[in-house]
Protein backbone atom coordinates (compact mmCIF):
# COMPACT_ATOMS: atom_id res chain seq x y z
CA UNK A 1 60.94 -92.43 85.28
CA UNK A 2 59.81 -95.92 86.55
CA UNK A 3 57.24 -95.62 89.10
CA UNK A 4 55.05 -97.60 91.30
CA UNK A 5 51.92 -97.46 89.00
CA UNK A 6 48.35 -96.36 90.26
CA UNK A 7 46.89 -99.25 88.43
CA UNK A 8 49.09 -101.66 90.15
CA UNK A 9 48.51 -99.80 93.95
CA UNK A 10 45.03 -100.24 93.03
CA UNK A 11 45.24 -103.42 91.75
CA UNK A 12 46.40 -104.43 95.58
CA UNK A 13 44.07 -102.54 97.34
CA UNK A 14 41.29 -104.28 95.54
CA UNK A 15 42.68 -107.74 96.54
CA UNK A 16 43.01 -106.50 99.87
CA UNK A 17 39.28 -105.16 100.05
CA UNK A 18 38.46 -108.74 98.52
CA UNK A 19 39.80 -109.90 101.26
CA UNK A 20 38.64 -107.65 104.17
CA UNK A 21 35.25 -108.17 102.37
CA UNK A 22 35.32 -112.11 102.84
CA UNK A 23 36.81 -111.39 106.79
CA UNK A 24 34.12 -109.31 107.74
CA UNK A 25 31.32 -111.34 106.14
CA UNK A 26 32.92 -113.99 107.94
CA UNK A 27 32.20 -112.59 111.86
CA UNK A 28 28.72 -110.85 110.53
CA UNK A 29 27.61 -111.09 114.34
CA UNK A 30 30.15 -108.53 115.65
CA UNK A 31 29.13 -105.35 117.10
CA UNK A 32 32.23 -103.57 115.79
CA UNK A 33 34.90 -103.96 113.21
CA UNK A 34 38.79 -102.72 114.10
CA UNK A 35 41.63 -102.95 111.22
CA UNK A 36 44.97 -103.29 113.10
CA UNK A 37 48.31 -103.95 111.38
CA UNK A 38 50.62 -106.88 111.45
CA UNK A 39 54.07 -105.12 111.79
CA UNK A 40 56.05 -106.94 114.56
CA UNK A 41 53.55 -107.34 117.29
CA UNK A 42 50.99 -104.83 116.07
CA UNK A 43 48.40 -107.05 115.76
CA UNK A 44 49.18 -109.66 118.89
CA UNK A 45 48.82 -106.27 120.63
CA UNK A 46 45.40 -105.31 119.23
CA UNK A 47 44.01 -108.25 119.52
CA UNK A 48 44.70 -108.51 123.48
CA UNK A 49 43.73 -104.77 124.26
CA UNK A 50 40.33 -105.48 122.03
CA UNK A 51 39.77 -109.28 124.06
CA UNK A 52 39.83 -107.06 127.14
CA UNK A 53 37.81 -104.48 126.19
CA UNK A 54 34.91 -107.36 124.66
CA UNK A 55 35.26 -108.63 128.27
CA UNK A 56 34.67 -105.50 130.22
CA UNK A 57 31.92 -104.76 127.77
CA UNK A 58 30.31 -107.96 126.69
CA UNK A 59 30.43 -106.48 123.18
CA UNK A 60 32.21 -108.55 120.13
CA UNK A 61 34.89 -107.08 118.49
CA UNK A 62 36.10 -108.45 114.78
CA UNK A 63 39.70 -107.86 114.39
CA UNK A 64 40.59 -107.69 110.58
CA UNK A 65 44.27 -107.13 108.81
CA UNK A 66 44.69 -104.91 106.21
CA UNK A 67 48.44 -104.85 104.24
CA UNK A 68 51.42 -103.76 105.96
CA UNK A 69 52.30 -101.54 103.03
CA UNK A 70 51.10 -97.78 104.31
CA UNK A 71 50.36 -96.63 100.50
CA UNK A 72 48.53 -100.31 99.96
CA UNK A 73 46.42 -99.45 103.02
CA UNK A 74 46.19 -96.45 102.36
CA UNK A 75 44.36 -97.37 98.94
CA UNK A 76 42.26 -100.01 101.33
CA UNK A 77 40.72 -97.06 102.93
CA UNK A 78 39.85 -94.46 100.29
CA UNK A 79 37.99 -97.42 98.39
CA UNK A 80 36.09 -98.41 101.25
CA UNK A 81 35.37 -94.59 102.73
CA UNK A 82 34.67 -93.59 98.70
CA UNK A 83 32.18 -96.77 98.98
CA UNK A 84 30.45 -94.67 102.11
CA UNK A 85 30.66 -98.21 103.57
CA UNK A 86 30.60 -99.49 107.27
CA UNK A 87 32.77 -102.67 107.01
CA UNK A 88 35.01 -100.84 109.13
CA UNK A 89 34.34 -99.27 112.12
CA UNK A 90 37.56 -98.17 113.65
CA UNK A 91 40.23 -97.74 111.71
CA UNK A 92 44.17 -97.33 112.04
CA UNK A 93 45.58 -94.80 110.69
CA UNK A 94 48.70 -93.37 109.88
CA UNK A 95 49.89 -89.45 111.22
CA UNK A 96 49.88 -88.21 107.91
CA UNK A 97 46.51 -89.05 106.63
CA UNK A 98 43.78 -87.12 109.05
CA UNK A 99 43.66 -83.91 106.06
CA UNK A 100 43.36 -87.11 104.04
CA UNK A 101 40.44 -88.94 105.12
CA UNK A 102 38.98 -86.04 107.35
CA UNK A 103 35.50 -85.75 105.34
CA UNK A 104 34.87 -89.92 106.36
CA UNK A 105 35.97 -89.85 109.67
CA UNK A 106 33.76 -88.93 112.90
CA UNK A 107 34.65 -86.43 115.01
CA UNK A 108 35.75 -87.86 118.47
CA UNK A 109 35.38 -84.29 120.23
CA UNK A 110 31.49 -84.78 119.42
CA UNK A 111 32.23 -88.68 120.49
CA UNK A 112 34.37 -88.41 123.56
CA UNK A 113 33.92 -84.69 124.94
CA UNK A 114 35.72 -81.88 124.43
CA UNK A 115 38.75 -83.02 126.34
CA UNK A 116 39.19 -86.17 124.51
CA UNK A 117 42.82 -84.97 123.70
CA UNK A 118 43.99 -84.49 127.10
CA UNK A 119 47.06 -85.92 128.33
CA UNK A 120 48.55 -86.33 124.68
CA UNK A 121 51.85 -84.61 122.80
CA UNK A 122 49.67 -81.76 121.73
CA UNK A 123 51.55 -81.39 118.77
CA UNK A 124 49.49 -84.78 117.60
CA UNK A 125 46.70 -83.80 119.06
CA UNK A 126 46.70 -80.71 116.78
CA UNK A 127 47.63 -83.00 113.64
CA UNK A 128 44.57 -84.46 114.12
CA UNK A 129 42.09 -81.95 114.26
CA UNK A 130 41.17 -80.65 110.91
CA UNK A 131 38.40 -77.88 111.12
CA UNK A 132 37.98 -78.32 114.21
CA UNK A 133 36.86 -81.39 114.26
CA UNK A 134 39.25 -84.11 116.36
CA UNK A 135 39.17 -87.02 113.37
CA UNK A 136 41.56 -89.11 115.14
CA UNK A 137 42.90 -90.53 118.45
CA UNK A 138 46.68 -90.94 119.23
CA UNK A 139 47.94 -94.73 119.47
CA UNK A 140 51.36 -94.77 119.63
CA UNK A 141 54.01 -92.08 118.02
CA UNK A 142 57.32 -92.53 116.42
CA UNK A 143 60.89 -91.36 114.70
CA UNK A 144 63.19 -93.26 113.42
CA UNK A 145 66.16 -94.16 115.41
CA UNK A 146 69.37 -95.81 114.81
CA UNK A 147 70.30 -99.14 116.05
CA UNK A 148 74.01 -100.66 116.15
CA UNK A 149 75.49 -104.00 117.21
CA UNK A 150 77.30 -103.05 120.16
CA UNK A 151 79.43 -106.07 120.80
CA UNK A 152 80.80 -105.13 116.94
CA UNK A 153 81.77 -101.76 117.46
CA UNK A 154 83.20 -102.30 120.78
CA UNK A 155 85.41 -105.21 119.41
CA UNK A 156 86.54 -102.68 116.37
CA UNK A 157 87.06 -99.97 118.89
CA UNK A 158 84.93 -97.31 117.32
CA UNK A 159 82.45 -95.22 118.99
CA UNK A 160 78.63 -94.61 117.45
CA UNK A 161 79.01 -92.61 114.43
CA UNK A 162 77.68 -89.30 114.50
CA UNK A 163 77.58 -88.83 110.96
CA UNK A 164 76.10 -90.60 107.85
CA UNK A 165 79.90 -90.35 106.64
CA UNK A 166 81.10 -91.83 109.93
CA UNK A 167 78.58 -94.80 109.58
CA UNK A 168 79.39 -95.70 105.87
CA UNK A 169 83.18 -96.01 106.75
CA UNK A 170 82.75 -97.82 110.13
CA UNK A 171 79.85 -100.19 108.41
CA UNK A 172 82.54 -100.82 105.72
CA UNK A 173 85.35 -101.57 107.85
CA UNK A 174 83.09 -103.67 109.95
CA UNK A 175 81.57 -105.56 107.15
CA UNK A 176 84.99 -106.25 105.70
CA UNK A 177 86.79 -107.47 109.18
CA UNK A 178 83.28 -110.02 109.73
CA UNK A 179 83.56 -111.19 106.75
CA UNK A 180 86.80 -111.96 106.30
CA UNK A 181 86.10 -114.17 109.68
CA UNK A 182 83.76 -116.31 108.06
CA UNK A 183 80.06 -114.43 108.42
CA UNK A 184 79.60 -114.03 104.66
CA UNK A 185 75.92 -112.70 105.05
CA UNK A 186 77.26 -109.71 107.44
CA UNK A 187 76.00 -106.30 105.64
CA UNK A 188 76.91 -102.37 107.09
CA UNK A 189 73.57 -100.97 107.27
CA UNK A 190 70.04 -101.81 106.38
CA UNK A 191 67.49 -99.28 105.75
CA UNK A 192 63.56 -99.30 104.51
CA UNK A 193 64.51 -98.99 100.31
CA UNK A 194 61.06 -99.98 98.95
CA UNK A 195 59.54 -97.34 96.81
CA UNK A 196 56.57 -96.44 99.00
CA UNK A 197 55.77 -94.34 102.67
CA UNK A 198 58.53 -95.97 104.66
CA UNK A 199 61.44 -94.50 101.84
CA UNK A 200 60.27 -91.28 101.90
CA UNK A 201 60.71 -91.36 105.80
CA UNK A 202 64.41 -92.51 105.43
CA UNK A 203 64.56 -89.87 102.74
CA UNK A 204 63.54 -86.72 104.66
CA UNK A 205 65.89 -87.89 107.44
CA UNK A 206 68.67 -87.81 104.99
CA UNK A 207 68.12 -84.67 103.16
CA UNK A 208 67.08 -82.80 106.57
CA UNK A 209 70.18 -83.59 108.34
CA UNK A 210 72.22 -82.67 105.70
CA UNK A 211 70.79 -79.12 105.60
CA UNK A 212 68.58 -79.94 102.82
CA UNK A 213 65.14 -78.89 104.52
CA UNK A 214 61.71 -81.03 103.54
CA UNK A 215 59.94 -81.32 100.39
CA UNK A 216 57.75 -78.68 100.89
CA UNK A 217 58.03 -76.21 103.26
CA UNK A 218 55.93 -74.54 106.05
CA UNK A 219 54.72 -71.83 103.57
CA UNK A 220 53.75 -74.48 100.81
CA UNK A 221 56.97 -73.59 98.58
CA UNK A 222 58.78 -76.48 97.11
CA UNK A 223 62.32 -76.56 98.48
CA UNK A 224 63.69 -80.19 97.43
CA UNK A 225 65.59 -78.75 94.22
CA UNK A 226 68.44 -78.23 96.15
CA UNK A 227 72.47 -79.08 96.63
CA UNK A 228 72.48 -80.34 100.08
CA UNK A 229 69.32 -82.59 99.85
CA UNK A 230 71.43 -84.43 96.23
CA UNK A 231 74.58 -84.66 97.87
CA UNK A 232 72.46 -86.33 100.39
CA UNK A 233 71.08 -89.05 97.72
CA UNK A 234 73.81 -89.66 96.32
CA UNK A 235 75.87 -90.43 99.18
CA UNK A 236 72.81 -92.97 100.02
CA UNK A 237 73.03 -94.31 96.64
CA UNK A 238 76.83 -95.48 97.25
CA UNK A 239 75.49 -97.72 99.94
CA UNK A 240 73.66 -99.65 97.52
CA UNK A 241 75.22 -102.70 96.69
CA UNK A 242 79.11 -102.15 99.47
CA UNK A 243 77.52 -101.62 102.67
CA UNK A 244 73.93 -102.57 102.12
CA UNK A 245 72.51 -105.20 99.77
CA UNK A 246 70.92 -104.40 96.27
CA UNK A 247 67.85 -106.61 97.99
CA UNK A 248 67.13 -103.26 100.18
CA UNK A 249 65.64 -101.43 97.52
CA UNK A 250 62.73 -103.98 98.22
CA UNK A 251 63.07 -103.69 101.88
CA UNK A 252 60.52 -102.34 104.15
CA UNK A 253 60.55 -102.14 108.05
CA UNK A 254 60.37 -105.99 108.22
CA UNK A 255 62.78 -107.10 105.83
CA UNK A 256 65.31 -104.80 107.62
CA UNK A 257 64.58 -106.12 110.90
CA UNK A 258 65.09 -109.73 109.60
CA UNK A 259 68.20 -109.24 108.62
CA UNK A 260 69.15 -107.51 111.59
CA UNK A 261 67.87 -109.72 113.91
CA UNK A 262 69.76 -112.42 112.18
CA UNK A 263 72.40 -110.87 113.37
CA UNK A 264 73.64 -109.80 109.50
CA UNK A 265 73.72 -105.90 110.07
CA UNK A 266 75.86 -103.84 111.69
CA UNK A 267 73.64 -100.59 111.95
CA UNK A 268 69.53 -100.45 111.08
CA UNK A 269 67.05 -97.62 111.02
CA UNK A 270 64.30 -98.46 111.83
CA UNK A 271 61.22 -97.23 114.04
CA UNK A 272 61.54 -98.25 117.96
CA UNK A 273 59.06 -101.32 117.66
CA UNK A 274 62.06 -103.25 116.99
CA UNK A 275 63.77 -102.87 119.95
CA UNK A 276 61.69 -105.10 121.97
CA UNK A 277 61.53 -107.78 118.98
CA UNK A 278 65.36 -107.53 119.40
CA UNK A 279 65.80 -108.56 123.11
CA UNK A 280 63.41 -111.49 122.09
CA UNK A 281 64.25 -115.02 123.43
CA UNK A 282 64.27 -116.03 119.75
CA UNK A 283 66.71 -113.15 118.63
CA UNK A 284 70.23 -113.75 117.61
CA UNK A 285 71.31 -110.08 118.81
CA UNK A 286 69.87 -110.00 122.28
CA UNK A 287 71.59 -108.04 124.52
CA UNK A 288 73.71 -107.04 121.90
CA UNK A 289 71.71 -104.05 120.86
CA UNK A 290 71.93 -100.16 121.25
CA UNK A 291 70.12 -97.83 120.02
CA UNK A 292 70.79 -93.68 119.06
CA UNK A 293 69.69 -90.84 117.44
CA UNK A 294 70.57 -91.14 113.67
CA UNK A 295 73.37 -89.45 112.19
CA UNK A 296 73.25 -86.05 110.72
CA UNK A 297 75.54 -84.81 107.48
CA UNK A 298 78.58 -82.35 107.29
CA UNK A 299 77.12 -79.24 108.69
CA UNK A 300 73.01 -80.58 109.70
CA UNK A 301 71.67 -81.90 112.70
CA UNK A 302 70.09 -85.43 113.72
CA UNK A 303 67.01 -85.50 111.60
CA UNK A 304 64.18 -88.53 112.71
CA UNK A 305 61.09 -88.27 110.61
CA UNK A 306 57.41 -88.68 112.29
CA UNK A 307 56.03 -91.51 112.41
CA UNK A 308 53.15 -92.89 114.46
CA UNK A 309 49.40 -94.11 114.14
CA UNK A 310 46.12 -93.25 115.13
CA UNK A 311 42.93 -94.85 116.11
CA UNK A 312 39.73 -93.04 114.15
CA UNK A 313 36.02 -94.24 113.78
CA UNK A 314 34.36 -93.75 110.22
CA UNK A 315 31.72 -91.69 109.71
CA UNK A 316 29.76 -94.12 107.84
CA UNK A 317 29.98 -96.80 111.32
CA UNK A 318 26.32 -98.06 112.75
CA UNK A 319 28.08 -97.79 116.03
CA UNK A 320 29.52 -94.46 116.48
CA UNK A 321 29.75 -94.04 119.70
CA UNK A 322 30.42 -97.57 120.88
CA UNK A 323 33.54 -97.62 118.32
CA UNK A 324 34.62 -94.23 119.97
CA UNK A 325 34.65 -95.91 123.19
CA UNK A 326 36.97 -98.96 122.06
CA UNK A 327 39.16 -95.85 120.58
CA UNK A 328 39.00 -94.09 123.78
CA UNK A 329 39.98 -97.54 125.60
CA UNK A 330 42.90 -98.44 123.08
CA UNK A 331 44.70 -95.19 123.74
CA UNK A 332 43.92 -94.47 126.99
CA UNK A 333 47.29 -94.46 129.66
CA UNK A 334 46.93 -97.77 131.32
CA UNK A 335 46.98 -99.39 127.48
CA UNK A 336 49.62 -97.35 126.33
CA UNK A 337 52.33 -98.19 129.19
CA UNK A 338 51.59 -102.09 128.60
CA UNK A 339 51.95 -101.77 124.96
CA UNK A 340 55.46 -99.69 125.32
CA UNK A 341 56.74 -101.89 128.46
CA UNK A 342 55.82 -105.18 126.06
CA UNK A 343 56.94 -104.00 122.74
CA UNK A 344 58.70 -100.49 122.73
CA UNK A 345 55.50 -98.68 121.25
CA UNK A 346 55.97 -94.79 121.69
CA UNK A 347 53.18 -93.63 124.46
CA UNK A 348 51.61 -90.41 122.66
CA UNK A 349 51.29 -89.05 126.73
CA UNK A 350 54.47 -86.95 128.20
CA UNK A 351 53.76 -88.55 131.34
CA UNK A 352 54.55 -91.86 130.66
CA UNK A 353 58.39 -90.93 129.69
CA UNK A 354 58.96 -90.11 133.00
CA UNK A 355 57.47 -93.90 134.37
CA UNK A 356 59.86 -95.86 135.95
CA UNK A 357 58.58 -99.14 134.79
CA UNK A 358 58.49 -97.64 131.25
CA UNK A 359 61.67 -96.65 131.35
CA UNK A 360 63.31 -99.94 132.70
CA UNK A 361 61.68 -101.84 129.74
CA UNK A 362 62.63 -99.30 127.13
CA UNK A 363 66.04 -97.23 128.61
CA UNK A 364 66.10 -94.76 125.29
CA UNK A 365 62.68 -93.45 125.47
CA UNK A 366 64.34 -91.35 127.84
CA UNK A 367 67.79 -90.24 126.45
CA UNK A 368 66.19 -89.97 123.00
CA UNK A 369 62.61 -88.15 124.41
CA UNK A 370 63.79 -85.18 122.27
CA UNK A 371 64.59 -87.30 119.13
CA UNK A 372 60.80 -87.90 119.47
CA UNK A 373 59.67 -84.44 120.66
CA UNK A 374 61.39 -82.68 117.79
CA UNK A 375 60.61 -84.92 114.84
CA UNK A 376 60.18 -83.61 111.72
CA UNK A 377 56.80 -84.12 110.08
CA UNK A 378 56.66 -84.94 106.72
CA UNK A 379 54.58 -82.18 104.42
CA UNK A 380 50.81 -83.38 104.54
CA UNK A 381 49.09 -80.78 106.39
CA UNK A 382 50.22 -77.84 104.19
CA UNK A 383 49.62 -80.13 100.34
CA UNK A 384 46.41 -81.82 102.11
CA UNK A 385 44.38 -83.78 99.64
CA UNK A 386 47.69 -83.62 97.06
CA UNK A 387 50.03 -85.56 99.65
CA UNK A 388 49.34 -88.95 98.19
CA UNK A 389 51.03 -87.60 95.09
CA UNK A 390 53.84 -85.15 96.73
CA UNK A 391 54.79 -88.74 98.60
CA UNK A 392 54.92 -90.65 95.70
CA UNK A 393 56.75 -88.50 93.73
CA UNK A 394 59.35 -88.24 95.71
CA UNK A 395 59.73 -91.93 96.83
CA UNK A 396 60.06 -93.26 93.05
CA UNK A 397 62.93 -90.16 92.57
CA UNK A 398 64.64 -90.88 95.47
CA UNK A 399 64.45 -95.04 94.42
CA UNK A 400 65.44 -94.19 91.18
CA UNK A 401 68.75 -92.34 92.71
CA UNK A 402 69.23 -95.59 94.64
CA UNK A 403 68.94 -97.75 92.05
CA UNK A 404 71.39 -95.78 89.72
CA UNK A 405 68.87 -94.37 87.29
CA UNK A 406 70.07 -90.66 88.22
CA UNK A 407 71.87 -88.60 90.08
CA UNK A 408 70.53 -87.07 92.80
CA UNK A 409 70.54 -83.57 91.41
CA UNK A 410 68.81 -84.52 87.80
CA UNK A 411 65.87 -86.66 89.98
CA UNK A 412 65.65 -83.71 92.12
CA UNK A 413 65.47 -81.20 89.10
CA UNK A 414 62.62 -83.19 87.31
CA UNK A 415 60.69 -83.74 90.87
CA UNK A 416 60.45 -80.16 91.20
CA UNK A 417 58.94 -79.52 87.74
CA UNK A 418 56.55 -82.31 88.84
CA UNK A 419 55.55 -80.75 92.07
CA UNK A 420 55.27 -77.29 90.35
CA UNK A 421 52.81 -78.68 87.79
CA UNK A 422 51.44 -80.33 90.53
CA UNK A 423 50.80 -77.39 93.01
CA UNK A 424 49.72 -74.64 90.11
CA UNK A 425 50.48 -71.47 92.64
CA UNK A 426 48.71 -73.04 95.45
CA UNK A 427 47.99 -76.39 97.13
């Protein structure tokens, strides 16, 4: 089986602490250090909310990137938090990690009071507490959604497919009429195909809505050995190569948004962020956009996996309870609202789906609130500590199906003997 190997994530991670190393020695006068991605606007956004926040304050706040990759930053983080080290101070980090990291991070309940949570989902609110201790602050949630050229499908005369069988023949059909009009570069569907986090996202929401269930289930017994959740693969594996390039098994949220931008796509999953990048002056598919909940198989329902990140401050920090206070500021309502009317990032408060102004900047945050309500979580609470390897696992099968290694039921078969060595009886 050709994986992604550990030397080679750490390998990354220790370039990337290299280089947070050299950023924060760089701005040693700062009271507080903040890692914020550089997805889309991620970090444009970060770095205005934090400039406001320094000027309330009259603190200094150094802003440092860390990679894009969620299992490269992942890596970032368990060096430095291994390394009991305060280069970081507040740190962003992804829903499934809290029962990851738990033991480094501060508890904000101490922080913040008891009621830091109010307001949120309380589902993430929950998610974030591990004993009992509140190790993280909601930023912005997600779930992956389906976007479609509408101008396309209205000038083929077909209606938004419903199911992942509907999509691959109207993304064929599609592909075949544009480019047998001249637009050579036009593809059916792009999709996040790079062996790491974002694939096992796309994955989940395959083999869930085709009745397939998670990797794990609720109880902590391995269900991915199953009919439903190959058939699922496989059919994915057929896009590789007629509807969407071989290039996508490299492809993470970006590279997928490029090419859809570009105006080379018919359909895209992809998480919500991109819908405001779309309507950009500089995009060649504004106002040509909609967006849905993704499809669902023969006999499943709609499955979007959840996503979403979180703002917590290490344990090891010489400013605890300043850095809880730029957390506290970062996710509080008023920052939330600017950051989804600017760039379509998913409040983490009910309230704010019911905002008019939200809602005129972002229409599907309301017909798709329950795409985002029900999302399915990925298994990380119930394996803890062995996520990191449940993930992996299953992202290099499921890459492996793409790339025509294996069929979907032999990858499956040998992931679950994996997972059962892995678990021994319990997690």
């Amino acid at each position: 089986m050709r994986k992604t190997p550990l030397y080679a994530t750490l390998a990354l991670a220790s370039l990337a602490l290299a280089s947070l190393c050299g950023q924060v020695q760089a701005q040693e006068d700062a009271d507080l250090t903040i890692s914020c991605g550089a997805v889309g606007t991620e970090l444009t956004l970060c770095k205005q909310a934090v400039a406001a926040w320094e000027k309330e304050t009259g603190h200094r706040v150094d802003v440092v990137t860390t990679p894009n990759s969620s299992t490269e930053r992942l890596s970032l983080y368990q060096q430095v938090l291994s390394a009991q080290s305060g280069d970081i101070d507040v740190m962003q980090v992804d829903v499934v990690w809290p029962g990851l990291l738990a033991n480094h991070l501060a508890d904000l309940n101490e922080l913040l009071g008891e009621d830091a949570g109010a307001g949120h989902f309380e589902a993430i609110i929950a998610n974030n507490t591990v004993d009992d201790r509140l190790v993280a602050m909601p930023w912005f949630t997600d779930a992956g959604v389906l976007y479609y050229r509408k101008d396309l499908l209205e000038q083929y005369d077909f209606d938004v497919p419903q199911t992942w069988e509907e999509l691959t023949d109207i993304a064929t059909k599609i592909q075949a009429a544009e480019r047998e009009a001249g637009n050579s570069k036009m593809w059916g569907y792009v999709f996040q195909g790079r062996a790491y986090e974002g694939l096992t996202c796309n994955a989940l929401e395959w083999v869930d809505s085709y009745g397939g269930g998670s990797i794990v289930d609720d109880e902590g017994e391995i269900t991915i050995d199953n009919p439903q959740a190959a058939a699922a693969l496989d059919l994915a594996a057929s896009w590789i190569g007629s509807i969407s390039p071989d290039g996508v098994l490299n492809y993470t949220e970006e590279e997928a948004r490029g090419v859809f931008q570009a105006g080379n796509a018919v359909f895209m999953r992809n998480w919500p962020y991109a819908w405001a990048l779309s309507q950009g002056d500089n995009s060649d598919v504004k106002g040509k956009v909609g967006v849905s909940q993704l499809p669902h198989g023969p006999d499943g329902t709609s499955a979007a996996a959840l996503g979403g990140w979180n703002l917590a401050v290490s344990r090891y920090s010489e400013n605890p309870e300043l850095a809880a206070d730029l957390v506290a500021y970062l996710t509080s309502e008023d920052e939330q609202k600017r950051r989804a009317i600017e760039a379509s990032y998913n409040p983490t408060m009910p309230a704010l789906y019911e905002d008019e102004e939200v809602l005129a900047a972002v229409p599907f945050f309301g017909t798709l609130y329950d795409t985002f309500l029900n999302a399915v979580a990925r298994p990380s609470s119930v394996t803890m500590d062995k996520y990191g390897r449940v993930t992996n696992g299953f992202f290099n099968s499921v890459h492996q199906v793409l790339s025509g290694e294996q069929s979907g039921a032999d990858a499956l078969a040998q992931l679950n003997s994996e997972l059962q060595r892995l678990k021994r009886r319990r997690w």
